[in-house]
C-alpha atoms as a PDB file:
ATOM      1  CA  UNK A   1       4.929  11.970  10.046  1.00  0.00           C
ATOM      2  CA  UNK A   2       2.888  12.883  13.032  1.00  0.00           C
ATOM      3  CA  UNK A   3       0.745  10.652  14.413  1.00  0.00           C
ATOM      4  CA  UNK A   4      -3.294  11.029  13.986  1.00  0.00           C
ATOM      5  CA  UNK A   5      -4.598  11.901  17.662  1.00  0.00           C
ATOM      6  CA  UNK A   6      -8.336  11.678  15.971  1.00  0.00           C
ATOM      7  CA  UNK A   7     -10.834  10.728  13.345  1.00  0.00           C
ATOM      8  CA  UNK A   8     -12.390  14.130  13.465  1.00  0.00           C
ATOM      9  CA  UNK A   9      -8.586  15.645  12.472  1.00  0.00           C
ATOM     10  CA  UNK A  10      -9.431  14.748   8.665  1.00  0.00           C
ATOM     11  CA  UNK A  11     -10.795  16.608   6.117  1.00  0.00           C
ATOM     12  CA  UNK A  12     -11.844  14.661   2.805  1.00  0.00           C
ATOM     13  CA  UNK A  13      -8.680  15.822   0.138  1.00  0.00           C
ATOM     14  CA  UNK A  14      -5.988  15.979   2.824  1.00  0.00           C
ATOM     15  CA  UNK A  15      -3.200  14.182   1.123  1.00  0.00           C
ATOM     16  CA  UNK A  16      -0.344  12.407   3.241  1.00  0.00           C
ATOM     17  CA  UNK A  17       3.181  11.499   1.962  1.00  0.00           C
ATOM     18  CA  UNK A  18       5.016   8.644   3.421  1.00  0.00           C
ATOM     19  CA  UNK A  19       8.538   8.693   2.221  1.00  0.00           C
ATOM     20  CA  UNK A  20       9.372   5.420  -0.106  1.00  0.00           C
ATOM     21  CA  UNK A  21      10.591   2.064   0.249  1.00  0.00           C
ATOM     22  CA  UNK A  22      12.905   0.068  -2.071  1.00  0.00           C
ATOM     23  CA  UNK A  23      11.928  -3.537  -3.546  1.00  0.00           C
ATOM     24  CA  UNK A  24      15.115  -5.355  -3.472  1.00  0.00           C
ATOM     25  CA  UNK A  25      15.912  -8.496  -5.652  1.00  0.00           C
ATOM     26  CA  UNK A  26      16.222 -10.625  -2.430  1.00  0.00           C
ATOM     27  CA  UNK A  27      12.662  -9.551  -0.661  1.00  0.00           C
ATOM     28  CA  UNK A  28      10.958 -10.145  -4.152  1.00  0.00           C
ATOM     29  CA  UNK A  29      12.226 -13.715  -4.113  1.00  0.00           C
ATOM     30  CA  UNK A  30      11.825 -14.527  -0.652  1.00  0.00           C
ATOM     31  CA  UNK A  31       8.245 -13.377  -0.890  1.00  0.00           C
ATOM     32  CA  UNK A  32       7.369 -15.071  -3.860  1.00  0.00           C
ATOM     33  CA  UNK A  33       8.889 -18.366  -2.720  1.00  0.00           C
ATOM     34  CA  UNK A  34       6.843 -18.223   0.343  1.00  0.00           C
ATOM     35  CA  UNK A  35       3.512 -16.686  -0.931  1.00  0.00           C
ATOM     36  CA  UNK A  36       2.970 -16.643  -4.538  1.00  0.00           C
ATOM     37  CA  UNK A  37       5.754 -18.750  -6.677  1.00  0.00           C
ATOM     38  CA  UNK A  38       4.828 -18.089  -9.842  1.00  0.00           C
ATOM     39  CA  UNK A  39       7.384 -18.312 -12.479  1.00  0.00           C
ATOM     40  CA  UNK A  40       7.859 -14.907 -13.127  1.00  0.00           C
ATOM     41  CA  UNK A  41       8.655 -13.777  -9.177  1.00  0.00           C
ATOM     42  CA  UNK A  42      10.558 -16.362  -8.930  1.00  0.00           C
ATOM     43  CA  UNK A  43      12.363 -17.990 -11.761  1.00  0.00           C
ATOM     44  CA  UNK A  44      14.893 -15.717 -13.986  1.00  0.00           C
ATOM     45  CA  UNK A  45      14.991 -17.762 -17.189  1.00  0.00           C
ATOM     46  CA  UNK A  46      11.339 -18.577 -17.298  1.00  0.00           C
ATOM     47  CA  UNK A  47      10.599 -14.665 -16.531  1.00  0.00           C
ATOM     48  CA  UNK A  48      12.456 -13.125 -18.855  1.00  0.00           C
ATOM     49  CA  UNK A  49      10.352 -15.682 -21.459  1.00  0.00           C
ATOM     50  CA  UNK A  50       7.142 -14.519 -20.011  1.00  0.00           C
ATOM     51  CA  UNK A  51       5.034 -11.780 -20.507  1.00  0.00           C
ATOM     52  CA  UNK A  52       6.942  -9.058 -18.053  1.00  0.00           C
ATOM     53  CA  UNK A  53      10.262  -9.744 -19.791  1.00  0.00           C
ATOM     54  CA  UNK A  54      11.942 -10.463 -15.935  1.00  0.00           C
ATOM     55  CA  UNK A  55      11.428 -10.807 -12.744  1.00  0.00           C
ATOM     56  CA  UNK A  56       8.968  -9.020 -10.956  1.00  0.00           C
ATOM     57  CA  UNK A  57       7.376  -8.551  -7.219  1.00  0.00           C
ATOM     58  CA  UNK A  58       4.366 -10.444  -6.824  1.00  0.00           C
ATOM     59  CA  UNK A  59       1.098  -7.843  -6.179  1.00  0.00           C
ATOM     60  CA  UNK A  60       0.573  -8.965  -2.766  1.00  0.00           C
ATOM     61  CA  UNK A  61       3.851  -8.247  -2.229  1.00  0.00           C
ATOM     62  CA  UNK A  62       3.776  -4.742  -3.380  1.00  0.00           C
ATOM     63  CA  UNK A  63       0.840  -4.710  -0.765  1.00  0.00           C
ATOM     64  CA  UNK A  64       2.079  -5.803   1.853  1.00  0.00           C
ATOM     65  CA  UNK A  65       4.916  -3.583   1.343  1.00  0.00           C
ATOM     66  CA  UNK A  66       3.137  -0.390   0.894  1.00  0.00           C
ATOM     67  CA  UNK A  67       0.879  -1.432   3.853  1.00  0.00           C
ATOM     68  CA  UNK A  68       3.747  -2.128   6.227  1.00  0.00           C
ATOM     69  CA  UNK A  69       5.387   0.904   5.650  1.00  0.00           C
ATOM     70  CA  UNK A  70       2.774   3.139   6.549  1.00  0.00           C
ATOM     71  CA  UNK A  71       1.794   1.838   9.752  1.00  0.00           C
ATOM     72  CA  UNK A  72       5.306   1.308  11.028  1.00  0.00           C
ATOM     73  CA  UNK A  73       5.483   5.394  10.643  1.00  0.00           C
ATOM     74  CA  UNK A  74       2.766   5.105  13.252  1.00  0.00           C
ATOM     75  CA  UNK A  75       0.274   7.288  11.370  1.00  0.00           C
ATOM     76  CA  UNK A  76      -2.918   5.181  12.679  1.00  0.00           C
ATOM     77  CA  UNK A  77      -0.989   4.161  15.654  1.00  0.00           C
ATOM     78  CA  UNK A  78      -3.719   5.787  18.455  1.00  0.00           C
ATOM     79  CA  UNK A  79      -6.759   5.573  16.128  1.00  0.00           C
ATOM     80  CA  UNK A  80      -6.577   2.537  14.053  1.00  0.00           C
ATOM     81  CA  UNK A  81      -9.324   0.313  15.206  1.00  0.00           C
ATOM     82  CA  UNK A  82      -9.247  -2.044  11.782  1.00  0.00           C
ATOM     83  CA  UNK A  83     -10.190  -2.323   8.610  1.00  0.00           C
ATOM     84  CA  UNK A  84     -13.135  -3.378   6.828  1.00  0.00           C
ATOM     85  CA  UNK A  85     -11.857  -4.068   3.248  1.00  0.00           C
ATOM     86  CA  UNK A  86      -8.921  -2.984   0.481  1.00  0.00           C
ATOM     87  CA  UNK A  87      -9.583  -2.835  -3.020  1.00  0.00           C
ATOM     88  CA  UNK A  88      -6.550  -3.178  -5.021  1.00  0.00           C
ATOM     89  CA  UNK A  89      -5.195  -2.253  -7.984  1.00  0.00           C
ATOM     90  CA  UNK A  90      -2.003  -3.063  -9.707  1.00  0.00           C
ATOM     91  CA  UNK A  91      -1.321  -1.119 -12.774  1.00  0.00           C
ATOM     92  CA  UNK A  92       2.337  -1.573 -13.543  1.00  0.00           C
ATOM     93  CA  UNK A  93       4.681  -4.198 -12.771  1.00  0.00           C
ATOM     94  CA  UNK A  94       7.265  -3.341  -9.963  1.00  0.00           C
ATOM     95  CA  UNK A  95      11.046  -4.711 -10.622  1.00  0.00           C
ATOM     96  CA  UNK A  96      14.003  -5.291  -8.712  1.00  0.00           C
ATOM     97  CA  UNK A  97      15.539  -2.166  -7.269  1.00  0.00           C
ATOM     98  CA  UNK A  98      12.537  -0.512  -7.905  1.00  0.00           C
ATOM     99  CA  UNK A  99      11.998   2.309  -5.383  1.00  0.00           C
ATOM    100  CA  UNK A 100       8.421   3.726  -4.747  1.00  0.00           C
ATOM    101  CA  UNK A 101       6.777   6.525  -3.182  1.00  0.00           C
ATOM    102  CA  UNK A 102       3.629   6.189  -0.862  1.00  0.00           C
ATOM    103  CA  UNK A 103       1.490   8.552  -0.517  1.00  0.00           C
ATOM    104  CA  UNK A 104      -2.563   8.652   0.746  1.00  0.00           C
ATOM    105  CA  UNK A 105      -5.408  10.738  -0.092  1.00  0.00           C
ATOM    106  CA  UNK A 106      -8.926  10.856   2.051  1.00  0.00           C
ATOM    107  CA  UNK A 107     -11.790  10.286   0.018  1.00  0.00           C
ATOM    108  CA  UNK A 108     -14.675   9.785   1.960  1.00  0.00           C
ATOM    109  CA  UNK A 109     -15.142  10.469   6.119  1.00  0.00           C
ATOM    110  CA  UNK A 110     -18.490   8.728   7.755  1.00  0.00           C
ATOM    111  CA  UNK A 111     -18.931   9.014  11.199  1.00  0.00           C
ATOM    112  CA  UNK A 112     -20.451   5.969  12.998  1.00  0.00           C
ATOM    113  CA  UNK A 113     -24.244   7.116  13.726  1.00  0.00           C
ATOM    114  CA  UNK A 114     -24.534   3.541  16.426  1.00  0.00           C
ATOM    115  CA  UNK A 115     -20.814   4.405  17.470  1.00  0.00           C
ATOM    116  CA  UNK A 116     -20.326   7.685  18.501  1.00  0.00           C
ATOM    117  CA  UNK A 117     -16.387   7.353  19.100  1.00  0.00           C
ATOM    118  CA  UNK A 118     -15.336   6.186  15.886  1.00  0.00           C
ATOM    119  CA  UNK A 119     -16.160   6.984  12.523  1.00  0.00           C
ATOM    120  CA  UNK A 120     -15.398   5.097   9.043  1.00  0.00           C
ATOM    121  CA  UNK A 121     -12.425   6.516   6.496  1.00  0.00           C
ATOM    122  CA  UNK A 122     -11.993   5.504   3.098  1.00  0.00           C
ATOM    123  CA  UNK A 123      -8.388   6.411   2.206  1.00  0.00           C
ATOM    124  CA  UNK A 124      -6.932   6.100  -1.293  1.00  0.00           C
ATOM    125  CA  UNK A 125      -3.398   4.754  -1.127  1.00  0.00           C
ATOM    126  CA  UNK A 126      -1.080   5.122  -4.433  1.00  0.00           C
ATOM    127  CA  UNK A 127       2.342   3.865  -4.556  1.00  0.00           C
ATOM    128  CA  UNK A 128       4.251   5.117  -7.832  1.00  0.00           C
ATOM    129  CA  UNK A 129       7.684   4.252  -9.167  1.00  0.00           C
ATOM    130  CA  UNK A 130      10.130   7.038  -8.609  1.00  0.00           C
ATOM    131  CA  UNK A 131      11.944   6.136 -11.993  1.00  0.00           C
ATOM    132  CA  UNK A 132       9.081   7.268 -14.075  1.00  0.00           C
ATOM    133  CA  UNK A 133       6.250   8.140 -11.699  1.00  0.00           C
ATOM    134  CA  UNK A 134       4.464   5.141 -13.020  1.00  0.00           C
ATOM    135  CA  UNK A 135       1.376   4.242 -10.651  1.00  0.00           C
ATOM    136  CA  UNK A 136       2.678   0.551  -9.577  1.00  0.00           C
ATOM    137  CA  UNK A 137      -0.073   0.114  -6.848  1.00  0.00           C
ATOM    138  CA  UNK A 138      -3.227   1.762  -5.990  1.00  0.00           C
ATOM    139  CA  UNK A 139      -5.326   1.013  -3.003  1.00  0.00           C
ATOM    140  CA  UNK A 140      -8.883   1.723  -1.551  1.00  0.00           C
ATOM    141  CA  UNK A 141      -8.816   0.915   1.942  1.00  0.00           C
ATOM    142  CA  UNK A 142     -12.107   1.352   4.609  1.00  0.00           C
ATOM    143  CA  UNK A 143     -10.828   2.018   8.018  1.00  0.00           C
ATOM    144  CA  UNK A 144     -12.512   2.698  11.179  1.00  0.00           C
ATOM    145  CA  UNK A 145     -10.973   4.833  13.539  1.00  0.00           C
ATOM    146  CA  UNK A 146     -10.891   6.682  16.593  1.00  0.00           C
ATOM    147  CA  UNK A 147     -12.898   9.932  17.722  1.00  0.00           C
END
């Protein structure tokens, strides 16, 4: 993945691909222990009563995940001057051993009128399950970046 050198580089429909990353038992639990303990990240007997049948990653998990991943490639590394929101979907459930691929789409380029050296990019990021190419997260991220 090379690095973006500028905001003006992207063209709304450029697509990116990120490689994957693996959710692994362990991280699920550790997570979910820590940030969202609900019984069914967290608790094998009372998950495999619940609704998902077994354990799976909590959403912000999944999110944080996804997230991590793609800025330690160091795509936004020289450009990345924040964020201004996510919106965030989560459309299927992601289990242990679960591996998913990242990918990111531009959808909409602004460039700041009061800030000439950055501009605003909404990106859409979709992570889907390389099992079945389910769509396990999707996200709408704003991002203001570099010129």
């Amino acid at each position: 993945m090379r690095p973006l050198e500028s905001f003006d580089e992207l063209a709304v429909g450029q697509e990116f691909e990120f490689g994957s990353i693996r959710m692994d038992l362990e991280d699920i639990l550790d997570f979910a222990r820590r940030w969202d303990p609900q019984p069914f990240h967290i608790d094998a007997a009372a998950a495999a009563a619940g609704p998902f049948g077994g354990i799976i990653a909590s959403g912000l998990h999944t999110q944080a995940a996804v997230f991590s991943h793609i800025i330690r490639t160091g795509w936004v590394a020289k450009v990345s001057m924040g964020g201004a929101d996510q919106l965030v979907r989560w459309p299927a459930p992601v289990r242990p051993g679960d591996e998913i691929a990242v990918s990111a789409r531009i959808e909409e380029l602004t460039p700041s009128r009061s800030k000439p050296d950055r501009g605003i990019a909404k990106v859409r990021y979709t992570g889907r399950r390389l099992a079945d190419g389910a769509v396990v997260i999707d996200i709408l991220g704003t991002h203001i970046l570099r010129r």
